[in-house]
C-alpha atoms as a PDB file:
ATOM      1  CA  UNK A   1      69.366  39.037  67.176  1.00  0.00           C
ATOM      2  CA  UNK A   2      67.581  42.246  67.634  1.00  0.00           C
ATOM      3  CA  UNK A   3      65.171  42.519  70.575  1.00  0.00           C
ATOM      4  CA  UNK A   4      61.649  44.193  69.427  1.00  0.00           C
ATOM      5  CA  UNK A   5      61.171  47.482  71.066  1.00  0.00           C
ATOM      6  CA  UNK A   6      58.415  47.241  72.907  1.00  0.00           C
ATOM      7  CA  UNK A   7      57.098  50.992  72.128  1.00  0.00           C
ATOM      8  CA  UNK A   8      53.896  52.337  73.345  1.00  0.00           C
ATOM      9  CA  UNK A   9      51.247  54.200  70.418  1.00  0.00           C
ATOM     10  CA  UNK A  10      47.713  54.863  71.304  1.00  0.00           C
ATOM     11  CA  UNK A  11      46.653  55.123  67.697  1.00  0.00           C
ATOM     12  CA  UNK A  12      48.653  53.189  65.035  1.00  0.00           C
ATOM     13  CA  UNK A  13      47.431  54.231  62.035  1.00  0.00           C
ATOM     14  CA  UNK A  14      49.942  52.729  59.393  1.00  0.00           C
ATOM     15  CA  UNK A  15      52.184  49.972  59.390  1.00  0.00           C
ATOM     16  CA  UNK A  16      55.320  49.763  57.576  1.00  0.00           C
ATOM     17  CA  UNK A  17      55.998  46.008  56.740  1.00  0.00           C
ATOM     18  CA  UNK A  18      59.541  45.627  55.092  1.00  0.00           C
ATOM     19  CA  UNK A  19      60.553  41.634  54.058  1.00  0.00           C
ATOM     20  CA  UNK A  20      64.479  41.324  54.814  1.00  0.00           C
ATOM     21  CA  UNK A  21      67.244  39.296  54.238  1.00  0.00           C
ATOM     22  CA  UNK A  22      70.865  39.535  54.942  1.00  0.00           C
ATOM     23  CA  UNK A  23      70.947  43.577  53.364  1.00  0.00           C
ATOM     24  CA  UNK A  24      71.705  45.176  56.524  1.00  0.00           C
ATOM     25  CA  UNK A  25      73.137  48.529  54.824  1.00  0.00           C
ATOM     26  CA  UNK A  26      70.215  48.474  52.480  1.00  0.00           C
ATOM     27  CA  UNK A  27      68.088  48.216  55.492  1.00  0.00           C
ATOM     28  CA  UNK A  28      69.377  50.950  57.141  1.00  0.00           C
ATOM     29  CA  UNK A  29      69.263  53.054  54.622  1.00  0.00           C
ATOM     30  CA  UNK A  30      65.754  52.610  54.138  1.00  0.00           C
ATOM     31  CA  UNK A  31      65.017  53.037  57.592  1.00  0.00           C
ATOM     32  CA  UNK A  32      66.809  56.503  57.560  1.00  0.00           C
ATOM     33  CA  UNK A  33      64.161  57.501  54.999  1.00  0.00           C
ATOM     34  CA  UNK A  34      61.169  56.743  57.809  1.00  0.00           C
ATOM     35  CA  UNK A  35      60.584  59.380  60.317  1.00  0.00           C
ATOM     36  CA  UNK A  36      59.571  58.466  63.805  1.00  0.00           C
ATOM     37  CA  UNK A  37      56.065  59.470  63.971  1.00  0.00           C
ATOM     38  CA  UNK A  38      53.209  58.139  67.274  1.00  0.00           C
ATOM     39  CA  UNK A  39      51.006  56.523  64.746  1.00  0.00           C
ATOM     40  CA  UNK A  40      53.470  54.564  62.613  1.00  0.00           C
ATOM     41  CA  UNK A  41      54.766  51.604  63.371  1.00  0.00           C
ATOM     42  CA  UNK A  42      57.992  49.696  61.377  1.00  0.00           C
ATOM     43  CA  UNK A  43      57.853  46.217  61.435  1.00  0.00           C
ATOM     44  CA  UNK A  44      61.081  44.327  59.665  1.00  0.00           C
ATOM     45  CA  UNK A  45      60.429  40.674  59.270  1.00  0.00           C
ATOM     46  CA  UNK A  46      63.761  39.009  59.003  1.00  0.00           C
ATOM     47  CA  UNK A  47      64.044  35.667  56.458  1.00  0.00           C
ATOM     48  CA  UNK A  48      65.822  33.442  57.737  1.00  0.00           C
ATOM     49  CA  UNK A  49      69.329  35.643  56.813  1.00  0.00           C
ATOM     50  CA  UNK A  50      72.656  34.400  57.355  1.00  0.00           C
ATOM     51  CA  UNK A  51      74.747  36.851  58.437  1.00  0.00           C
ATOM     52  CA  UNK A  52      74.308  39.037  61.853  1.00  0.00           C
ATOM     53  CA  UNK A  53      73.294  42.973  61.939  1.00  0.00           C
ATOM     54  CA  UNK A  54      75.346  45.926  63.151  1.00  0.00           C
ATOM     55  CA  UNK A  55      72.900  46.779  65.969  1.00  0.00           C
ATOM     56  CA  UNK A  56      73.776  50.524  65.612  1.00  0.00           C
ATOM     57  CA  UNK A  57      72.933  51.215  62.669  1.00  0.00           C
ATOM     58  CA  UNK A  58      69.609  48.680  62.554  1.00  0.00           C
ATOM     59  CA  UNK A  59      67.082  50.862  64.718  1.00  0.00           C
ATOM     60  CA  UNK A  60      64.363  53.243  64.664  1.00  0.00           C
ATOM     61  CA  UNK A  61      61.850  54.326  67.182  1.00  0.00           C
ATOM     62  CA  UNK A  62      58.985  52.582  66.274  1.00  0.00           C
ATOM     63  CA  UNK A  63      60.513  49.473  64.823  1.00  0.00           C
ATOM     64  CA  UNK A  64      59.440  46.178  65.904  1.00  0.00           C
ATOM     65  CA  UNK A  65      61.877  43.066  64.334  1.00  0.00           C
ATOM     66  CA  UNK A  66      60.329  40.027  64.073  1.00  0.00           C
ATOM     67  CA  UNK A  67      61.371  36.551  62.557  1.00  0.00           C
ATOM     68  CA  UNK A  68      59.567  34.349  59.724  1.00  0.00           C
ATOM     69  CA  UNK A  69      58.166  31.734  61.585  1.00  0.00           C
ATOM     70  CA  UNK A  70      56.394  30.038  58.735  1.00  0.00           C
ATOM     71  CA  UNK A  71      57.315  27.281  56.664  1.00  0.00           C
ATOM     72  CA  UNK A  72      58.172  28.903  53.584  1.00  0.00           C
ATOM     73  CA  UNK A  73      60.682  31.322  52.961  1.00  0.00           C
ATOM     74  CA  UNK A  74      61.033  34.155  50.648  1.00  0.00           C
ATOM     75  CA  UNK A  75      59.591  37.912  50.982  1.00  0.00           C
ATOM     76  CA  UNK A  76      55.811  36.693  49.938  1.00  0.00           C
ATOM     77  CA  UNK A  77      55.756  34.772  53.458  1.00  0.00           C
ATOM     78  CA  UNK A  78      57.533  37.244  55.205  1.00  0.00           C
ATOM     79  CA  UNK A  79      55.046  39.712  54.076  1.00  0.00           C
ATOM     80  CA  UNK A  80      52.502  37.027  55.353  1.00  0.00           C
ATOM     81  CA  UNK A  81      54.538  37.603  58.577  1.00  0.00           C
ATOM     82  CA  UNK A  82      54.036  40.992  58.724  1.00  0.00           C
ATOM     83  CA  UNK A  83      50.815  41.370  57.891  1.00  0.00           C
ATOM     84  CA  UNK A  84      49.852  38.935  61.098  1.00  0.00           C
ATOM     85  CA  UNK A  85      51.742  41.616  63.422  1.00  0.00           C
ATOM     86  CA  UNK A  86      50.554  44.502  62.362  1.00  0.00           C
ATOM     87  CA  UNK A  87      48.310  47.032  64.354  1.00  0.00           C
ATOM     88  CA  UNK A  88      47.641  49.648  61.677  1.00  0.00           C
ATOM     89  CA  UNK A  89      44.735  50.408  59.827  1.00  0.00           C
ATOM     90  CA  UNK A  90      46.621  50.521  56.445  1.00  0.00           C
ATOM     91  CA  UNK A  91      49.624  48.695  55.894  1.00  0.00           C
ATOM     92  CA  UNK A  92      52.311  49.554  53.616  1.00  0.00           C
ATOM     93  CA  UNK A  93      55.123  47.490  52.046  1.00  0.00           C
ATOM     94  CA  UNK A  94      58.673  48.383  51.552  1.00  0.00           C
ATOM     95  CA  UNK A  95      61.556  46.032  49.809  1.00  0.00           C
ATOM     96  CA  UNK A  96      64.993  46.167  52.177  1.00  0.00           C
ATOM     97  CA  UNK A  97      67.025  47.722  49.292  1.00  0.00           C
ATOM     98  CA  UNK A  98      64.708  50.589  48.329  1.00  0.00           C
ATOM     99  CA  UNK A  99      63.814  54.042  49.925  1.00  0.00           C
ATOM    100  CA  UNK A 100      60.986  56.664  50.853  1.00  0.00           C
ATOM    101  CA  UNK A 101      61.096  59.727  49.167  1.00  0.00           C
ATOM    102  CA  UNK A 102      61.660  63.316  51.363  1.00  0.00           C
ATOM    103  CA  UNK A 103      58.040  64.268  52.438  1.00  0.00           C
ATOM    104  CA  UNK A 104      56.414  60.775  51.553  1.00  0.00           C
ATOM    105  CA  UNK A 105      55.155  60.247  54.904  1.00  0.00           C
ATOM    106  CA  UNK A 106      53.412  63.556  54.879  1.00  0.00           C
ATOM    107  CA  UNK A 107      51.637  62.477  51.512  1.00  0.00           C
ATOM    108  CA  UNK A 108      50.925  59.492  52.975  1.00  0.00           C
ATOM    109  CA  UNK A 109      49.247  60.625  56.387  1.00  0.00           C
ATOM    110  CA  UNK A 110      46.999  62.886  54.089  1.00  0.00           C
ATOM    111  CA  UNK A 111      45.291  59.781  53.023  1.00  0.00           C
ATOM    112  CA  UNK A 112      44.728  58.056  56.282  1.00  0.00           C
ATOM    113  CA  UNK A 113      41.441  59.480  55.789  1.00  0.00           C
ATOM    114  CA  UNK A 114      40.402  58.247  52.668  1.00  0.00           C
ATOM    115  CA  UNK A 115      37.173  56.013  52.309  1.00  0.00           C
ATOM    116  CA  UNK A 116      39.107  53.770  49.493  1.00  0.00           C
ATOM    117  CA  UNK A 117      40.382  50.419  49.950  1.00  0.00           C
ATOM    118  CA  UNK A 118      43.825  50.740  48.306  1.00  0.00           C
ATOM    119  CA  UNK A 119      45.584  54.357  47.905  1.00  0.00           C
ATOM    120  CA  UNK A 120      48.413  53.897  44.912  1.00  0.00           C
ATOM    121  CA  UNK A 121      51.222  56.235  44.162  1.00  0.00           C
ATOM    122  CA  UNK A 122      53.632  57.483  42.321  1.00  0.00           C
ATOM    123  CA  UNK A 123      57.234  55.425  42.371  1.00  0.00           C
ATOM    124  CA  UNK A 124      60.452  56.664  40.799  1.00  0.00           C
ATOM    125  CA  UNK A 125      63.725  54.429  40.547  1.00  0.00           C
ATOM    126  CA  UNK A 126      67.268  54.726  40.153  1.00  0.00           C
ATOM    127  CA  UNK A 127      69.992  52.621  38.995  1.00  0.00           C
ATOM    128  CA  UNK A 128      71.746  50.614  42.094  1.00  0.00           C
ATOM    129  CA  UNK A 129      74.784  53.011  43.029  1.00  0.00           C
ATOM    130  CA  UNK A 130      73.809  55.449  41.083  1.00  0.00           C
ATOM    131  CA  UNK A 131      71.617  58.616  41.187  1.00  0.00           C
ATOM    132  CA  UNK A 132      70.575  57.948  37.148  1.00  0.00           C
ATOM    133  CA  UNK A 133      66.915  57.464  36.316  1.00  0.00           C
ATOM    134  CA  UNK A 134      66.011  53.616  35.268  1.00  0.00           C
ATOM    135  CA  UNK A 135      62.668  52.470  34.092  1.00  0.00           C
ATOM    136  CA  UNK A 136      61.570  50.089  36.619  1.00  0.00           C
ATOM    137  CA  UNK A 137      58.595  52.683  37.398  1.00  0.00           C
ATOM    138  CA  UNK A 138      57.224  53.836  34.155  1.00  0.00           C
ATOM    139  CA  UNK A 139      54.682  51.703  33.604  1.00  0.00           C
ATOM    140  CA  UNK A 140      53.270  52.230  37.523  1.00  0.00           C
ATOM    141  CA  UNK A 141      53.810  55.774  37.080  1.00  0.00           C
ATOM    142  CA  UNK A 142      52.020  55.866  34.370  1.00  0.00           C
ATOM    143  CA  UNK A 143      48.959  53.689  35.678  1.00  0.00           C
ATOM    144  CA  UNK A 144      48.810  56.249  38.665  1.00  0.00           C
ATOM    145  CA  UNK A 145      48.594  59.153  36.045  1.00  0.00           C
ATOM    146  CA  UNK A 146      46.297  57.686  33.596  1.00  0.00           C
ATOM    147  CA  UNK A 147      43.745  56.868  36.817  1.00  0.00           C
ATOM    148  CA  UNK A 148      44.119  60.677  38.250  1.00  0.00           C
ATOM    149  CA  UNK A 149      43.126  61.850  34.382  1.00  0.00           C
ATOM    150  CA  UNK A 150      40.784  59.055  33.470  1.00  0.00           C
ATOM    151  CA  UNK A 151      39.861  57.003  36.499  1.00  0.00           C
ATOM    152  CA  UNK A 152      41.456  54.522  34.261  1.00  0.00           C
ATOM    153  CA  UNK A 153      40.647  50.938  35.696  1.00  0.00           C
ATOM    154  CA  UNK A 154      43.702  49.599  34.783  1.00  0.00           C
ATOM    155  CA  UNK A 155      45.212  50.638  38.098  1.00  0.00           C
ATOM    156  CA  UNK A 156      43.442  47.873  39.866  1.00  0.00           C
ATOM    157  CA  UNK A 157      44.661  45.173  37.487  1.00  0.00           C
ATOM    158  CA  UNK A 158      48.446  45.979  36.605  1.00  0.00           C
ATOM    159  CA  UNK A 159      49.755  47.481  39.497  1.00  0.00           C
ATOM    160  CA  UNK A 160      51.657  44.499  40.192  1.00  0.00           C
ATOM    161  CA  UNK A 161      54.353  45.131  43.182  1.00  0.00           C
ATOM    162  CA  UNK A 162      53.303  45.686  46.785  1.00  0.00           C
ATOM    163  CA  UNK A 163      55.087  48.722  47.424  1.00  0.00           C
ATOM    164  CA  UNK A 164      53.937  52.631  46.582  1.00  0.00           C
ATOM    165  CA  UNK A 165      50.844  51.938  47.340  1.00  0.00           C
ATOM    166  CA  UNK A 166      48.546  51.341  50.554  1.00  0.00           C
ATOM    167  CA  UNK A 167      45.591  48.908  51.578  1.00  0.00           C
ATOM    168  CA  UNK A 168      43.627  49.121  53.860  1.00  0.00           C
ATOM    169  CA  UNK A 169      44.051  46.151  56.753  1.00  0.00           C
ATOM    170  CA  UNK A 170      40.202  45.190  57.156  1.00  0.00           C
ATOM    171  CA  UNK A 171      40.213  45.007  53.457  1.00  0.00           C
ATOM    172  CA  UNK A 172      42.903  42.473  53.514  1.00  0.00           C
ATOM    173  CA  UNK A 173      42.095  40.709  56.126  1.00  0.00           C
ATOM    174  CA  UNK A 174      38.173  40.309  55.823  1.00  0.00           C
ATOM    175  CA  UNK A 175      38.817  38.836  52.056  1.00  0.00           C
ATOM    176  CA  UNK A 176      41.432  36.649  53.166  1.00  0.00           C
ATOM    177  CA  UNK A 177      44.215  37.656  51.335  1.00  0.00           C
ATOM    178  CA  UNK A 178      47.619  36.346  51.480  1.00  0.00           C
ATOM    179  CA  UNK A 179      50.752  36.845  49.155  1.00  0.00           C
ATOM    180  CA  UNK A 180      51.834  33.998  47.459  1.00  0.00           C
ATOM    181  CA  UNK A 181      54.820  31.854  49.289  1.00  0.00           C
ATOM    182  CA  UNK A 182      56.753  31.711  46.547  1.00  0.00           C
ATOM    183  CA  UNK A 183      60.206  32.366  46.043  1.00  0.00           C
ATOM    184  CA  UNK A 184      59.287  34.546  42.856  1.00  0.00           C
ATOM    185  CA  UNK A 185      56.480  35.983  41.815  1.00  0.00           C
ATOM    186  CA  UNK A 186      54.726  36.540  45.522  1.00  0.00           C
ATOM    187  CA  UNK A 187      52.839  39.290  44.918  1.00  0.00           C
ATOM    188  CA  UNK A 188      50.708  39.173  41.359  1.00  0.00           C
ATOM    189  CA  UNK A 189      48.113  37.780  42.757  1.00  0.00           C
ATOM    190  CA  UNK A 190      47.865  39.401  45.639  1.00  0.00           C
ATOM    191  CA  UNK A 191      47.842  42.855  43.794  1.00  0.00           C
ATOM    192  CA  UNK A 192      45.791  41.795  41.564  1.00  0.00           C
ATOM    193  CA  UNK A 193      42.686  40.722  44.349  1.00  0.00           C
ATOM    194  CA  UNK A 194      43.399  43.826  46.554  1.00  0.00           C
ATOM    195  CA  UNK A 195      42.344  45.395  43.555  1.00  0.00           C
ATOM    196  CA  UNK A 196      39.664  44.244  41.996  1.00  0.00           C
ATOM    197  CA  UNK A 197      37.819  43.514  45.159  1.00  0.00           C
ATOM    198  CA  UNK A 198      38.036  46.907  46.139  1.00  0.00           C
ATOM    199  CA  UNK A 199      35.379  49.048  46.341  1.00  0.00           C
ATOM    200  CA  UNK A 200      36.980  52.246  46.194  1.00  0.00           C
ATOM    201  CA  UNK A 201      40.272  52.996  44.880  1.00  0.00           C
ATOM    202  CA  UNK A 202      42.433  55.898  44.680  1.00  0.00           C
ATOM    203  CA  UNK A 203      45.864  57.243  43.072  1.00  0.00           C
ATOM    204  CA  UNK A 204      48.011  60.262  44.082  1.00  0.00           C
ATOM    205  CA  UNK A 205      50.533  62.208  41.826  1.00  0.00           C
ATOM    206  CA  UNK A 206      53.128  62.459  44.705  1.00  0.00           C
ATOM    207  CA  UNK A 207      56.475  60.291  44.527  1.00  0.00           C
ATOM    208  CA  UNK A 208      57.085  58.443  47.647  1.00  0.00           C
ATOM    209  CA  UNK A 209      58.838  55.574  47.010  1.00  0.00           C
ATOM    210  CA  UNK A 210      61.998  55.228  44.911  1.00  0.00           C
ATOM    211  CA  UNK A 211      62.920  51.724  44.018  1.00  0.00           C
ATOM    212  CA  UNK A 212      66.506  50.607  43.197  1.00  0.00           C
ATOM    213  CA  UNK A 213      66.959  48.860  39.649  1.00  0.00           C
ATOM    214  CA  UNK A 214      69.626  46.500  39.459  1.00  0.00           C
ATOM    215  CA  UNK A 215      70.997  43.623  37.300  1.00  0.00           C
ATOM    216  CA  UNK A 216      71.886  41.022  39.769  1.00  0.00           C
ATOM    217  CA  UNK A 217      69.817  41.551  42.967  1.00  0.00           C
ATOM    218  CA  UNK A 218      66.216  41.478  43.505  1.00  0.00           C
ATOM    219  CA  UNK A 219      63.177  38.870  42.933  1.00  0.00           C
ATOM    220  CA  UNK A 220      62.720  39.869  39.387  1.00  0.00           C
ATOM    221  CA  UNK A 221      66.335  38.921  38.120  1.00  0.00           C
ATOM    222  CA  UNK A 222      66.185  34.760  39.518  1.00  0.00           C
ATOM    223  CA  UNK A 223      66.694  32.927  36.832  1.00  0.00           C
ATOM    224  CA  UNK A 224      66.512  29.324  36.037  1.00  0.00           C
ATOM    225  CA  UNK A 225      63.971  26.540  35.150  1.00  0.00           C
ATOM    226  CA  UNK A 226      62.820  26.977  38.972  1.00  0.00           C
ATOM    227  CA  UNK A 227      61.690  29.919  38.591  1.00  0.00           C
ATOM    228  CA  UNK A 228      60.601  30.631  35.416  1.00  0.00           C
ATOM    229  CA  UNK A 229      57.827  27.603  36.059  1.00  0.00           C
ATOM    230  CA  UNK A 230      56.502  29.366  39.371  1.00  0.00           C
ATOM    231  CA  UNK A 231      56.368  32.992  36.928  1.00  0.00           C
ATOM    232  CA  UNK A 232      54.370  30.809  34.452  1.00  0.00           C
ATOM    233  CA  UNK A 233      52.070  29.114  36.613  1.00  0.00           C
ATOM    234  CA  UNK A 234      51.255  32.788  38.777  1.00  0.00           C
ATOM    235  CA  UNK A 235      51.140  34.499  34.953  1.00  0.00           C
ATOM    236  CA  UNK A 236      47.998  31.665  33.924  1.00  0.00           C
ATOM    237  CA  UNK A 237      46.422  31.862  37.379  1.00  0.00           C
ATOM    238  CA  UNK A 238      46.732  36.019  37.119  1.00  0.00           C
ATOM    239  CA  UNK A 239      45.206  35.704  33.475  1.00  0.00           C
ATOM    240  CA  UNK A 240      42.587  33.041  34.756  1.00  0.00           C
ATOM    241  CA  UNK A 241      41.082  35.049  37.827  1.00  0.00           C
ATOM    242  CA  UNK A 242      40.441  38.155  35.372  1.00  0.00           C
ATOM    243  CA  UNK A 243      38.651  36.014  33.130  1.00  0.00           C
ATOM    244  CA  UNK A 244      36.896  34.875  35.714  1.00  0.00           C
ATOM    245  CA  UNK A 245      35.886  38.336  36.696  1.00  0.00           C
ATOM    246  CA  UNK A 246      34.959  39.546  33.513  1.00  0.00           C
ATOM    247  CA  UNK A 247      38.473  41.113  32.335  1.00  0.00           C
ATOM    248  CA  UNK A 248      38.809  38.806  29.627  1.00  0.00           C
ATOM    249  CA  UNK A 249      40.110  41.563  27.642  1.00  0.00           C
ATOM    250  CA  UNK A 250      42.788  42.819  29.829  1.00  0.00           C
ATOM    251  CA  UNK A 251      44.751  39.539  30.361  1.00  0.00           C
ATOM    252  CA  UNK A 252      48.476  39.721  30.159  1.00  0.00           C
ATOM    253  CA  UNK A 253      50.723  38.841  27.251  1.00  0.00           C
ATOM    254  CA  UNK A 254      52.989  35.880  27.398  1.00  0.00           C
ATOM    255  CA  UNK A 255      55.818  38.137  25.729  1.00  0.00           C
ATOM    256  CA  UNK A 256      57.793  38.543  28.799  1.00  0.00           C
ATOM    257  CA  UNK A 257      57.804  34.989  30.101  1.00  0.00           C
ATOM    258  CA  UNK A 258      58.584  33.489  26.122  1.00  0.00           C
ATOM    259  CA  UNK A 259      61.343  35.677  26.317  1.00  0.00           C
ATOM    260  CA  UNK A 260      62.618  34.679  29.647  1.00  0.00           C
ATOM    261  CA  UNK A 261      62.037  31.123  28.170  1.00  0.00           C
ATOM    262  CA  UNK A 262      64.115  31.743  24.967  1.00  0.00           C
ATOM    263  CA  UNK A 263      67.302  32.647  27.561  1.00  0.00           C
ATOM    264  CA  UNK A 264      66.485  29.346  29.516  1.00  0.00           C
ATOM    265  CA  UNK A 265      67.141  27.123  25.337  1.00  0.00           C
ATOM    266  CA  UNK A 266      65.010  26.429  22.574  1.00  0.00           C
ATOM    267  CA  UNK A 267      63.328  23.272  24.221  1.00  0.00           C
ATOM    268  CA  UNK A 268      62.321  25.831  27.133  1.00  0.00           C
ATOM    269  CA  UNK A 269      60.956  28.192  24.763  1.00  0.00           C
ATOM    270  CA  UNK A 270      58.999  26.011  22.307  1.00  0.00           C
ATOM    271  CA  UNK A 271      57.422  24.359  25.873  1.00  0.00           C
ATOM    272  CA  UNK A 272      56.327  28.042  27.114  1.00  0.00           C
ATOM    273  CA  UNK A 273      54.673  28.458  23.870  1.00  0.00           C
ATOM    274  CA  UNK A 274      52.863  25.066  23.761  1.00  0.00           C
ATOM    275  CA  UNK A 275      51.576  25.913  26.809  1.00  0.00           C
ATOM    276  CA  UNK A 276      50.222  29.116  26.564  1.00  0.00           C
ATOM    277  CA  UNK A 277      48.714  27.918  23.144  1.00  0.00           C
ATOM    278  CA  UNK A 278      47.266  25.031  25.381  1.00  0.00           C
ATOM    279  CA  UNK A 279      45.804  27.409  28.198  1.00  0.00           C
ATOM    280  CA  UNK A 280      44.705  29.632  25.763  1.00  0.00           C
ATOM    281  CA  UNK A 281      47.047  32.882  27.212  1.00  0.00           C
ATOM    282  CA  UNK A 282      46.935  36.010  25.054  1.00  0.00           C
ATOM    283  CA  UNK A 283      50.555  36.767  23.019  1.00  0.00           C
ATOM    284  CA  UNK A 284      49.779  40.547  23.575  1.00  0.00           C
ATOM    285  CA  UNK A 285      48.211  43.319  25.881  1.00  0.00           C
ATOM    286  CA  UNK A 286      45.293  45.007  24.828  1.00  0.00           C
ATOM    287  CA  UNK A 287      46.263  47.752  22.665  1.00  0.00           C
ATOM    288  CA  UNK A 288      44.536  50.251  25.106  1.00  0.00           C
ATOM    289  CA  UNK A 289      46.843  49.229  27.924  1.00  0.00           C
ATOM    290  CA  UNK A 290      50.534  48.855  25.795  1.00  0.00           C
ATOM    291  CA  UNK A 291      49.305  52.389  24.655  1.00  0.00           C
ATOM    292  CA  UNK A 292      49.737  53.845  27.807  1.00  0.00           C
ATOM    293  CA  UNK A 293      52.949  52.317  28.585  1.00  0.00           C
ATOM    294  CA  UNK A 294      54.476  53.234  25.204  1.00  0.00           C
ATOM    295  CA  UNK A 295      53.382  56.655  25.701  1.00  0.00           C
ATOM    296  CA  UNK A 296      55.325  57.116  29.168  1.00  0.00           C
ATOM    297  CA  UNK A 297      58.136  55.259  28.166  1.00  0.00           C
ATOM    298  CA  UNK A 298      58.740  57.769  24.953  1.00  0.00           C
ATOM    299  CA  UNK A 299      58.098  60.323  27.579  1.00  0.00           C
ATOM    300  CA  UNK A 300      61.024  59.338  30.031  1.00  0.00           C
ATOM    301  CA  UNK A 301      62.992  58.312  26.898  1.00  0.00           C
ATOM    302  CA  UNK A 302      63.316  54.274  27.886  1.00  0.00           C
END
């Protein structure tokens, strides 16, 4: 068990929150990529994990480790975790197994300022082991550009994963928002509300946060019946609140999940298309939107 360091900041501005469980290496390597700044504080909010970390190479200045203490497990209630320690103004998320890129923090602390509600940026990613380019980032990348040449408002809607991006704290917490305790799936919603309640939003060129693609680790890559019916069920309630709030029009295909469901057998697949026939889900993005993606893909040559 590590002890929290008890550290003393007059002003913390931002607040690193960073889910964890049982990657120690990948931890520290993130960490590594953090500098030690007086108005930045690291909080690591352990899951649960099974195996014990080498103290050594598990610190940083302004870390503070804390456990899940909530019923559920998995990095949405870890998050929740977080969120409930944390002293800065804007927080910002971080998965165990990825990295900040060199001079992030200095892009970063020239938006402390800003009068928006959420401040996205631009991600990169590599393949897990390897310094080759994947595509886990395009279509985020490409949001972030389309916004800083259009004010495109598809930023607020489709930038689905917590990380590369920051929120402001009284935003969060004055609309209640939480992170879904799921095992899969934790943060669509909650992307999706920090977003369209915003008032303000912004979007910076910089990269800053590199994530690490891989085939057999991560949230995205759970398979089974399990989780394919918590996907479905966040996918409906994600297409469901933008109807709601007039984005009728931008509601998500069901391509992805049907062809998640095809892996799972034919009976799974012709029940994920009864369904979304039943609840009325849209087989296809709106051109406008599978545009843009298309466009950066062809770019980066995915």
């Amino acid at each position: 068990m590590i002890e929290e360091n008890r550290f003393k900041m007059s002003d913390v501005r931002v607040s690193v929150i960073i889910p964890h469980k049982d990657d120690w290496d990948g931890l520290a390597k993130l960490l590594e990529t953090i500098p030690s700044r007086e108005n930045l504080e690291v909080i690591v909010v352990d899951d649960h994990s099974e195996t014990s970390p080498n103290n050594t190479k598990i610190k940083h200045p302004n870390m503070v480790m804390v456990h899940n203490d909530r019923d559920a497990v998995g990095a949405g209630a870890a998050r929740n975790c977080g969120m409930a320690h944390a002293r800065g103004g804007w927080l910002l998320f971080a998965d165990a197994d990825d990295t900040f890129m060199p001079g992030a923090f200095e892009v970063i602390e020239s938006c402390v300022d800003s009068e928006s509600d959420v401040v996205y940026f631009k991600p990169t990613s590599v393949r897990e082991g390897t310094d080759k380019l994947s595509n886990r980032h395009t279509a985020y990348a490409a949001l972030v550009d389309e916004f800083c040449l259009y004010e495109s408002e598809w930023i607020r809607l489709r930038f689905h994963p917590p990380w590369s991006k920051m929120v402001r704290k009284d935003h969060v917490l004055n609309n209640g928002f939480q992170f879904d305790e799921t095992l899969v799936a934790n943060d669509l919603i909650f992307s999706l509300k920090i977003g369209m309640a915003a008032r303000k939003v912004n979007a910076v060129q910089e990269t800053i946060y590199c994530v690490t693609s891989s085939s057999s680790k991560g949230l995205s890559n759970k398979k089974g019946k399990k989780y394919f019916d918590i996907r479905f069920r966040n996918h409906v309630r994600y297409n469901q609140l933008l109807k709601d709030n007039g984005y009728r029009k931008s509601q998500m295909s069901m391509l992805s999940l049907h062809r998640k469901a095809l892996r799972l057998g034919l009976f799974q697949f012709i029940t994920s298309i009864a369904k979304a026939i039943l609840y009325r889900q849209p087989f296809r993005n709106h051109s406008d939107y599978a545009k843009l993606v298309r466009d950066r893909q062809n770019l980066n040559g995915h």
